[in-house]
C-alpha atoms as a PDB file:
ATOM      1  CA  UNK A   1       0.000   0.000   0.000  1.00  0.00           C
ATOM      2  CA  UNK A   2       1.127   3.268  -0.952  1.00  0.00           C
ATOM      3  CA  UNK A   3       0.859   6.102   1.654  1.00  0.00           C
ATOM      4  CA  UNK A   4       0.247  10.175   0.841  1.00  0.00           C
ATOM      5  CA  UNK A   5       2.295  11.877   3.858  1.00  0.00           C
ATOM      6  CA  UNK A   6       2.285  14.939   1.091  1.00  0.00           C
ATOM      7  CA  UNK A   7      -1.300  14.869   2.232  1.00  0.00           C
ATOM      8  CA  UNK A   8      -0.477  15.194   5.862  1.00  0.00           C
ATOM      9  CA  UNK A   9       2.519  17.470   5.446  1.00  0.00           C
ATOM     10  CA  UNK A  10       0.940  20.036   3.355  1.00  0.00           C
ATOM     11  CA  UNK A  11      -2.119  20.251   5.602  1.00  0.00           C
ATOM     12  CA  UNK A  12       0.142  20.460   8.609  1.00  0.00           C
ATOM     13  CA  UNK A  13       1.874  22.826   7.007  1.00  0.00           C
ATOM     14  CA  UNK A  14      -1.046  24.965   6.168  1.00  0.00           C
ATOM     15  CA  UNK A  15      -3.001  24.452   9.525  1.00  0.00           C
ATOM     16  CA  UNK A  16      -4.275  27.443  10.924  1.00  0.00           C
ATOM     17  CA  UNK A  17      -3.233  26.605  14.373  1.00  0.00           C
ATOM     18  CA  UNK A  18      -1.327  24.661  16.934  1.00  0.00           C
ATOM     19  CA  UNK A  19      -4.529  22.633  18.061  1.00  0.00           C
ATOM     20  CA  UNK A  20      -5.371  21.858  14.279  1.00  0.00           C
ATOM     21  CA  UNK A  21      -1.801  20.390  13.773  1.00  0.00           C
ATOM     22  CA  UNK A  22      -1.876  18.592  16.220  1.00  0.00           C
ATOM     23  CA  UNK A  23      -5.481  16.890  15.357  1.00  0.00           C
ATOM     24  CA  UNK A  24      -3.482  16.288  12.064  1.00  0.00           C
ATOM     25  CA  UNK A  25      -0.498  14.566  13.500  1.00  0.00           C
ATOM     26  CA  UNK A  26      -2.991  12.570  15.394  1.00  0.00           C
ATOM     27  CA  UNK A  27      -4.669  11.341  12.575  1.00  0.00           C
ATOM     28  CA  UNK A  28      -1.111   9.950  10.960  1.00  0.00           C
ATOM     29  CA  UNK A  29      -1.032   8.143  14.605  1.00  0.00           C
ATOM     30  CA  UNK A  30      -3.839   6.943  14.374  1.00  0.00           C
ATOM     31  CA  UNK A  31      -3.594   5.682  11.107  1.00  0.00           C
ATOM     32  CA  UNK A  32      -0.259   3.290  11.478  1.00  0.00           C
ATOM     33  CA  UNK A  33      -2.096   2.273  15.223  1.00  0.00           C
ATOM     34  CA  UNK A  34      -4.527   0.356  12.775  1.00  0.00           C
ATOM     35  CA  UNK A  35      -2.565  -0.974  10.638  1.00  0.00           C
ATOM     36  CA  UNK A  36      -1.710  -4.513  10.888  1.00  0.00           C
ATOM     37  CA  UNK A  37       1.908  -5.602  12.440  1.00  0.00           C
ATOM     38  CA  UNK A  38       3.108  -6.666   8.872  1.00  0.00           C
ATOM     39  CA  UNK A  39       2.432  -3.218   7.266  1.00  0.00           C
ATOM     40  CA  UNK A  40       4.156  -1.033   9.770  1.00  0.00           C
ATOM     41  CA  UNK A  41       7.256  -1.583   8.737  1.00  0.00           C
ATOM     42  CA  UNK A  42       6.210  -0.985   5.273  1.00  0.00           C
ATOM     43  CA  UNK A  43       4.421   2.103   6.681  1.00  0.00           C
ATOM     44  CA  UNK A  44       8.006   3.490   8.629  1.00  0.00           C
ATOM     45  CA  UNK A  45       9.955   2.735   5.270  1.00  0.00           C
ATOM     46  CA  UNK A  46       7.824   4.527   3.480  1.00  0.00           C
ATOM     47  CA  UNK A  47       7.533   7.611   6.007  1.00  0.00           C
ATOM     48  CA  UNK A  48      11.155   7.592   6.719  1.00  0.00           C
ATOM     49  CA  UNK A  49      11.619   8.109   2.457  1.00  0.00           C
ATOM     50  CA  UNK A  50       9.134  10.900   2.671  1.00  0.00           C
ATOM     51  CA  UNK A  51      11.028  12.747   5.368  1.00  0.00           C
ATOM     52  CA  UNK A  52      14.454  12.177   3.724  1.00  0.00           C
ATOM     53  CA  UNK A  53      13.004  13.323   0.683  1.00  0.00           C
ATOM     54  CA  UNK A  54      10.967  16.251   2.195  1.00  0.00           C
ATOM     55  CA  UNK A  55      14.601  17.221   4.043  1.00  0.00           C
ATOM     56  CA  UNK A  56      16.725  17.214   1.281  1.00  0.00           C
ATOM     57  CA  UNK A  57      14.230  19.564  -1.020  1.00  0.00           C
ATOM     58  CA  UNK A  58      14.082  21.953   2.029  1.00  0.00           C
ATOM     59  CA  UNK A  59      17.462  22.285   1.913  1.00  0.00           C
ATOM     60  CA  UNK A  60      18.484  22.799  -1.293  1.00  0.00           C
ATOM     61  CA  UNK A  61      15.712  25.504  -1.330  1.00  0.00           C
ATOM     62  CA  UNK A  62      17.269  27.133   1.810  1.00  0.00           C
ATOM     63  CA  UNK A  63      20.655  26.524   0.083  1.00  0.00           C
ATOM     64  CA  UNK A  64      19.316  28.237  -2.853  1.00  0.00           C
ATOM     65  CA  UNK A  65      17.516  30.967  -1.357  1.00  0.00           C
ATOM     66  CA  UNK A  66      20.500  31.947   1.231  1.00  0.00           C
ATOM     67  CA  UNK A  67      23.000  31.995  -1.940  1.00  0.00           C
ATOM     68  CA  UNK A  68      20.808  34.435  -3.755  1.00  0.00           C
ATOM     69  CA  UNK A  69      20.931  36.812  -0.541  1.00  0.00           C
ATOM     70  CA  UNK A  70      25.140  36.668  -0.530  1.00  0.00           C
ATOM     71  CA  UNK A  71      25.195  37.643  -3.953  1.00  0.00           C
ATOM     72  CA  UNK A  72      22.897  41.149  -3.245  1.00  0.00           C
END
């Protein structure tokens, strides 16, 4: 099974405060707390490539952005 943590991220992202973020990151809880044993792992894999993923664009756009200020 496929999982969208884009979903989850963006809407985290966009909540409109601390109370609705964390209703959000409770939902991702509760999510993988009902999932079977044998798709949590696939469920952590999958989350853990997100992140990396999700990192690594963040900081090439920092990288990117703090370049463009040195150069002013």
């Amino acid at each position: 099974m496929e999982y969208n943590f884009r979903q989850y991220h963006y809407r985290s992202i966009n909540a409109a405060t601390a109370e609705e973020r964390a209703a959000i990151n409770q939902e991702l809880k509760d999510l993988y707390a009902a999932l079977p044993d044998s798709e949590k792992e696939d469920f952590n894999r999958q989350l853990q490539t997100f992140l990396a993923k999700e990192m690594g664009r963040l900081k090439s756009d920092y990288e990117s952005v703090k370049g463009g200020f040195s150069d002013n």
